[in-house]
PDB file of N, CA and C in Angstrom:
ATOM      1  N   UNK A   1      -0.405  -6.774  16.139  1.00  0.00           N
ATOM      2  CA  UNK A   1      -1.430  -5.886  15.669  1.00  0.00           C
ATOM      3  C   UNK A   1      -1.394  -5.755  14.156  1.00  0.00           C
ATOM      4  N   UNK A   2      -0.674  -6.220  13.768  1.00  0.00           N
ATOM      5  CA  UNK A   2      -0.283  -6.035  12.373  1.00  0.00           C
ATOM      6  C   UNK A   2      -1.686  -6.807  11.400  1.00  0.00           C
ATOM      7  N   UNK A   3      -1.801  -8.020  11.905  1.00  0.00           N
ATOM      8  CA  UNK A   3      -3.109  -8.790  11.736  1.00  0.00           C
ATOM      9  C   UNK A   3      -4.112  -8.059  11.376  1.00  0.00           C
ATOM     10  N   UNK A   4      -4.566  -7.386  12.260  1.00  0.00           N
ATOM     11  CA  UNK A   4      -5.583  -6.246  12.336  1.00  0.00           C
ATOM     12  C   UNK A   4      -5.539  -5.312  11.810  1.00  0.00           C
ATOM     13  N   UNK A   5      -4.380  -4.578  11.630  1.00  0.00           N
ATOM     14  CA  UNK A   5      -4.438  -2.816  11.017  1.00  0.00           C
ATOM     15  C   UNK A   5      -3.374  -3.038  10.287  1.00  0.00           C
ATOM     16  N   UNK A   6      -2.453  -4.226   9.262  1.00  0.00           N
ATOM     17  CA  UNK A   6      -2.069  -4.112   8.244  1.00  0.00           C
ATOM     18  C   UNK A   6      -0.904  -3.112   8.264  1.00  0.00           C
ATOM     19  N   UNK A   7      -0.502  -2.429   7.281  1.00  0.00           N
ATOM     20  CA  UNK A   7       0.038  -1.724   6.779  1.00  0.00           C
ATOM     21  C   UNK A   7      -0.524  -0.036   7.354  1.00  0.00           C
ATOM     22  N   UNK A   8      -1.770  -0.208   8.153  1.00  0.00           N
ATOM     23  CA  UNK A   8      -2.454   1.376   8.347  1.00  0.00           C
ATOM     24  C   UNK A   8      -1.677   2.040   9.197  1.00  0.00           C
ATOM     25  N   UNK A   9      -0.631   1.127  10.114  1.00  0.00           N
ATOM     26  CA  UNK A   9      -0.278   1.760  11.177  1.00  0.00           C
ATOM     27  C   UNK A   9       1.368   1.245  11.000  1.00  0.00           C
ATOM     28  N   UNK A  10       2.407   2.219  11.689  1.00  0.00           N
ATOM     29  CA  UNK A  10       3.579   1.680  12.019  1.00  0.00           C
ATOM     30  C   UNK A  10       3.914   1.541  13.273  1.00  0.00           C
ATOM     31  N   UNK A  11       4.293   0.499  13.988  1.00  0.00           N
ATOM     32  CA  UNK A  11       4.810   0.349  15.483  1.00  0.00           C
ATOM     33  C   UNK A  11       6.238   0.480  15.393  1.00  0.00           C
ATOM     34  N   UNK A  12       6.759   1.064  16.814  1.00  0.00           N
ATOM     35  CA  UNK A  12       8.251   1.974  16.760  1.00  0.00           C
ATOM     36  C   UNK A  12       8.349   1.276  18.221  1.00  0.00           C
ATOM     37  N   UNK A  13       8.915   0.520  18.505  1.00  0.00           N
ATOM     38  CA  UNK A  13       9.648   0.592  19.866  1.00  0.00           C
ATOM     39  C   UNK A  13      11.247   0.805  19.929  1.00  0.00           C
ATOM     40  N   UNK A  14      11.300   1.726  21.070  1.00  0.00           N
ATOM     41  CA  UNK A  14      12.168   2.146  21.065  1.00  0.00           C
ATOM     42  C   UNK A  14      13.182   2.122  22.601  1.00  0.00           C
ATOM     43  N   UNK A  15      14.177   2.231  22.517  1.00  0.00           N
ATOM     44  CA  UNK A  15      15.181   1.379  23.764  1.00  0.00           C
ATOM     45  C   UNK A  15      15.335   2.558  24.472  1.00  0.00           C
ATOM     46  N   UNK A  16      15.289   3.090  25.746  1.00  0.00           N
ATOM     47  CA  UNK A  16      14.941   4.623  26.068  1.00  0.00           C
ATOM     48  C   UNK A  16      16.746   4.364  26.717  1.00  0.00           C
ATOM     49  N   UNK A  17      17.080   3.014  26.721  1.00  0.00           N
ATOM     50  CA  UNK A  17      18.424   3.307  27.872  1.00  0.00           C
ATOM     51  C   UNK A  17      19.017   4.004  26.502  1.00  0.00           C
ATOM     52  N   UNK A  18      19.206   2.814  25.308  1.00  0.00           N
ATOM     53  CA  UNK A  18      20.250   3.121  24.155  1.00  0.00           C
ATOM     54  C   UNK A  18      19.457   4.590  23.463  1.00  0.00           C
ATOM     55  N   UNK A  19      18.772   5.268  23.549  1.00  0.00           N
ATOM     56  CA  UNK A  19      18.286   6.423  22.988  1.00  0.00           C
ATOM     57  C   UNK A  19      17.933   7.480  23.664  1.00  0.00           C
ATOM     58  N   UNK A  20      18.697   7.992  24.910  1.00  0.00           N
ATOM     59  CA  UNK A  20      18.253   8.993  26.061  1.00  0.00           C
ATOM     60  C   UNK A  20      17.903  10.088  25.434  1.00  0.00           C
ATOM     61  N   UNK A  21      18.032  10.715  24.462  1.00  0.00           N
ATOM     62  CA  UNK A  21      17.888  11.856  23.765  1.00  0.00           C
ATOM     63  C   UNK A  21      16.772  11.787  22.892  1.00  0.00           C
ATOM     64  N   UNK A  22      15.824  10.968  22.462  1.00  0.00           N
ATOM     65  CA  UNK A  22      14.669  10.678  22.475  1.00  0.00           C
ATOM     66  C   UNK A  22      13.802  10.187  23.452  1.00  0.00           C
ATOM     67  N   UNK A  23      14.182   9.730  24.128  1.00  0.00           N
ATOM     68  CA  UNK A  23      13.288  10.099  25.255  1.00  0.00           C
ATOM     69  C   UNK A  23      13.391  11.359  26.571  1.00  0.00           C
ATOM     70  N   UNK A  24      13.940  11.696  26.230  1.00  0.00           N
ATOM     71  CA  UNK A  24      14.107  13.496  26.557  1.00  0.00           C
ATOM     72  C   UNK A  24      13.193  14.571  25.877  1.00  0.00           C
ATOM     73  N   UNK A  25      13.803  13.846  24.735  1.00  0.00           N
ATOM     74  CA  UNK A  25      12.471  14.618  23.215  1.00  0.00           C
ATOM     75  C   UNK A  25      11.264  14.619  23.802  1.00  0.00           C
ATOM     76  N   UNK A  26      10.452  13.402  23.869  1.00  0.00           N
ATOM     77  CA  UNK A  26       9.129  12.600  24.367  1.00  0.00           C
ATOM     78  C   UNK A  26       9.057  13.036  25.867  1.00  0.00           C
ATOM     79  N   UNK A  27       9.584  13.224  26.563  1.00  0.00           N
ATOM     80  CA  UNK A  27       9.511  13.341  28.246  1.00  0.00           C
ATOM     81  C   UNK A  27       9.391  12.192  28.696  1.00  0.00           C
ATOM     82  N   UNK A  28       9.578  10.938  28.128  1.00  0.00           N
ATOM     83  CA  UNK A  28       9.306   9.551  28.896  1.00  0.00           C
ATOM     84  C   UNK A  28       9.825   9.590  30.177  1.00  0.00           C
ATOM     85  N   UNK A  29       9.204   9.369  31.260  1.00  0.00           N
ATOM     86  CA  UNK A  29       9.601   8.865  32.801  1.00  0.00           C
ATOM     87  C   UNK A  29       9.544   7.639  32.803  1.00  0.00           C
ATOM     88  N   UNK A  30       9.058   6.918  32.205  1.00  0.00           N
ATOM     89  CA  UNK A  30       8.172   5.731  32.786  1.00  0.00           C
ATOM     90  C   UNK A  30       8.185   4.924  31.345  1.00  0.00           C
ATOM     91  N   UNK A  31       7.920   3.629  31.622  1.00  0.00           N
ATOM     92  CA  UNK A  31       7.650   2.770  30.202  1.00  0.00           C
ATOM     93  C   UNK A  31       7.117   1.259  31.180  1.00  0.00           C
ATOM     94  N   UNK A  32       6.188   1.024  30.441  1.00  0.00           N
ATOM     95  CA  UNK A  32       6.019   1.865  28.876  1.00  0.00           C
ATOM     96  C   UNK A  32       5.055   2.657  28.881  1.00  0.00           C
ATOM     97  N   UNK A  33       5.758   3.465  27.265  1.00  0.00           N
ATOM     98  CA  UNK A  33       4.905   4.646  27.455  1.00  0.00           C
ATOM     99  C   UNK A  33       4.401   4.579  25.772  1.00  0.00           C
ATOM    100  N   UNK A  34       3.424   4.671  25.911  1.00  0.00           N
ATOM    101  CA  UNK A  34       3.151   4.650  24.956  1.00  0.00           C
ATOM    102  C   UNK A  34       2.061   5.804  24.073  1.00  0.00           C
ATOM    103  N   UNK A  35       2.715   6.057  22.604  1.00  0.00           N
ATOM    104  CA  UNK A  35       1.989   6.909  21.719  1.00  0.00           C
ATOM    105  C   UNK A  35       1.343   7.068  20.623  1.00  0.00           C
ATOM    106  N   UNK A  36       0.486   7.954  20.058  1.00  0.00           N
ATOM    107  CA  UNK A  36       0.190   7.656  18.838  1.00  0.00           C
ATOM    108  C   UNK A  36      -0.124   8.998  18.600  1.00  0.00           C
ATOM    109  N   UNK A  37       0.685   8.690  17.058  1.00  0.00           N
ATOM    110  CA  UNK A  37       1.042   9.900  16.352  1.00  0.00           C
ATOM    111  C   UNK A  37      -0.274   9.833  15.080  1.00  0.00           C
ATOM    112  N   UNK A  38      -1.238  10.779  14.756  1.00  0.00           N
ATOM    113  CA  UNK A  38      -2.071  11.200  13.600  1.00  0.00           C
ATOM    114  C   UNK A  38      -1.313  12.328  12.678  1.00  0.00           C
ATOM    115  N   UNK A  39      -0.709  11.869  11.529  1.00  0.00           N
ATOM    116  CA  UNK A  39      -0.254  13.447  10.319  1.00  0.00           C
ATOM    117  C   UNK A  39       0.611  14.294  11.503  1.00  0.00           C
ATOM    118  N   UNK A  40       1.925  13.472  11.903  1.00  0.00           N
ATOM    119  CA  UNK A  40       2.508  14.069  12.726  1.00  0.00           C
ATOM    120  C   UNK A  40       2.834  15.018  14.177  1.00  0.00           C
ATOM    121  N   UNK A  41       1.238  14.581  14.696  1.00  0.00           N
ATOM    122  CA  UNK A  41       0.524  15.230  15.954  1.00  0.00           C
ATOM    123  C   UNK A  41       0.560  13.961  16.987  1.00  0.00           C
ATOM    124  N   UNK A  42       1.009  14.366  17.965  1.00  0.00           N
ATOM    125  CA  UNK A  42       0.756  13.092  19.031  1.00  0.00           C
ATOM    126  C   UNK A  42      -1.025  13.391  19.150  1.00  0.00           C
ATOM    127  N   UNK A  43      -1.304  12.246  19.453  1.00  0.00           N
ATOM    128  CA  UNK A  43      -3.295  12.564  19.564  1.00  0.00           C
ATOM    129  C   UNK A  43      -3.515  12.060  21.117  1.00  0.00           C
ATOM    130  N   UNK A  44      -2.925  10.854  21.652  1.00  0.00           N
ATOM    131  CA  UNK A  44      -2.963  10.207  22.300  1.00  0.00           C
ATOM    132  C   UNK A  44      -1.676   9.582  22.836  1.00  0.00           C
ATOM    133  N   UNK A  45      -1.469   9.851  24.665  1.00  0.00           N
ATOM    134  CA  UNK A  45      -0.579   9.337  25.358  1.00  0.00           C
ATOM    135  C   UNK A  45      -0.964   8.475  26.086  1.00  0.00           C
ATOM    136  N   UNK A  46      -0.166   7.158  26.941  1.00  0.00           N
ATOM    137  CA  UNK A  46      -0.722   6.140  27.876  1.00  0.00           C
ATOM    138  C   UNK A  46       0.646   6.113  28.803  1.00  0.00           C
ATOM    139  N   UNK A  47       0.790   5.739  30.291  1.00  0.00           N
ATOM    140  CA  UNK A  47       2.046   5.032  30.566  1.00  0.00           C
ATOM    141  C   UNK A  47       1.284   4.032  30.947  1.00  0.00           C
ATOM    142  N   UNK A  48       1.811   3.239  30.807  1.00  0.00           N
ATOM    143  CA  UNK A  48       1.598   1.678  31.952  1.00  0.00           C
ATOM    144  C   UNK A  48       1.101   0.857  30.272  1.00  0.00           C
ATOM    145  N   UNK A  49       0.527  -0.083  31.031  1.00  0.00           N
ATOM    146  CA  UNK A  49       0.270  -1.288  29.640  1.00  0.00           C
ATOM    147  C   UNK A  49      -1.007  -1.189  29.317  1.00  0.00           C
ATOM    148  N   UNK A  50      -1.636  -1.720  28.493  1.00  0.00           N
ATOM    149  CA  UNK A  50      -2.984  -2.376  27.870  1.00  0.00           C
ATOM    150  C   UNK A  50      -2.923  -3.375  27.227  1.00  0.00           C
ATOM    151  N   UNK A  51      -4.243  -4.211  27.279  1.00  0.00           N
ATOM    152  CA  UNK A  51      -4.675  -5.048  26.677  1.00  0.00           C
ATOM    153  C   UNK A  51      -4.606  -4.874  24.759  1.00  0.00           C
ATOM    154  N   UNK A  52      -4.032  -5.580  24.042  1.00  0.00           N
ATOM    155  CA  UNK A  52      -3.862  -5.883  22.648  1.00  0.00           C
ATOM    156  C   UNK A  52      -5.138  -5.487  22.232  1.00  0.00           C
ATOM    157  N   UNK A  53      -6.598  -5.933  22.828  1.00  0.00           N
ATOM    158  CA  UNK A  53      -7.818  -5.367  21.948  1.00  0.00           C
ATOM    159  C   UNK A  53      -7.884  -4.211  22.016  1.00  0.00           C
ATOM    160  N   UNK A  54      -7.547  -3.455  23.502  1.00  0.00           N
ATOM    161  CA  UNK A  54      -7.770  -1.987  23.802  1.00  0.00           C
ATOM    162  C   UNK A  54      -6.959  -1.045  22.764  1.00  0.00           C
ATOM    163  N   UNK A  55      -5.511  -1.393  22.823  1.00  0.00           N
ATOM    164  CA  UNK A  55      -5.085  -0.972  21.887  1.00  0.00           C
ATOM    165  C   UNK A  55      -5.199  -0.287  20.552  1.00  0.00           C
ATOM    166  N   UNK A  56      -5.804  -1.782  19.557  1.00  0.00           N
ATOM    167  CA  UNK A  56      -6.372  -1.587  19.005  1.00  0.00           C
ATOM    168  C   UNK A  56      -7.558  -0.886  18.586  1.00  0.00           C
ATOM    169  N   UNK A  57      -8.277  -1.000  19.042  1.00  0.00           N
ATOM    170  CA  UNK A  57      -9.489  -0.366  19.313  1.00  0.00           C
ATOM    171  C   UNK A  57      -8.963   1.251  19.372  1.00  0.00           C
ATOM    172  N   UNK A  58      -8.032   1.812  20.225  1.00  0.00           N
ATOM    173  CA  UNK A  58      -7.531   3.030  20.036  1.00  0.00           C
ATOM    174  C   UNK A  58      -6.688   3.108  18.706  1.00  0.00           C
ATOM    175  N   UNK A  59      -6.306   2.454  18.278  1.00  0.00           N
ATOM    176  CA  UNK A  59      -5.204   2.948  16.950  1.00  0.00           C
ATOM    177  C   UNK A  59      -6.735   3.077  16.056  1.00  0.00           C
ATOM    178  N   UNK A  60      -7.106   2.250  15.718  1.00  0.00           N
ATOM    179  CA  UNK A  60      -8.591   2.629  15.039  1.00  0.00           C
ATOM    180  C   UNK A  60      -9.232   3.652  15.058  1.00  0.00           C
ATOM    181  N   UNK A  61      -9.552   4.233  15.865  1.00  0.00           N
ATOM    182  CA  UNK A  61      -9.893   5.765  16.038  1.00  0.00           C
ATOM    183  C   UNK A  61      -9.572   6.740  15.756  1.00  0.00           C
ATOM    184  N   UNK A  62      -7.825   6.523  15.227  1.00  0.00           N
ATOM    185  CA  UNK A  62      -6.990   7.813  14.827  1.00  0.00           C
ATOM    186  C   UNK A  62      -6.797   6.918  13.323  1.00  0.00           C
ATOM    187  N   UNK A  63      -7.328   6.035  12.854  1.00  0.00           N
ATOM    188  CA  UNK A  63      -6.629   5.917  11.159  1.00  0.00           C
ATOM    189  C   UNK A  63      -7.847   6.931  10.596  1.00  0.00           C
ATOM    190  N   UNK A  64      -7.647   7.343   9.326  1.00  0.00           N
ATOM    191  CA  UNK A  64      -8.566   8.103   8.546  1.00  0.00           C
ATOM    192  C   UNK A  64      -9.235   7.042   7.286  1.00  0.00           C
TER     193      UNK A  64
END
């Protein structure tokens, strides 16, 4: 995605076995799970997967 949204966005994956205490933080059950954070607000949650355009298409919506 980087292709596409550059520098606008940062991607974080994160290892929920090696980091149980962040995903405690998050409430993750499930992965993937995925989020997106706007000026430090989650805006938008997903579990399960999507398509790379869909994605996109959602990170787009939350850049300013």
């Amino acid at each position: 995605m980087k292709e596409e949204l550059g520098d606008q966005v940062h991607i974080i994956k994160i290892d929920i076995d090696e980091n149980e205490e962040v995903s405690k933080q998050l409430n993750i059950r499930s992965i993937p799970t995925l989020i997106i954070y706007n000026k430090e607000e989650m805006q938008w949650r997903q579990t399960g997967s999507e398509s790379k355009q869909t994605l996109v298409r959602k990170l787009e919506e939350y850049l300013d």
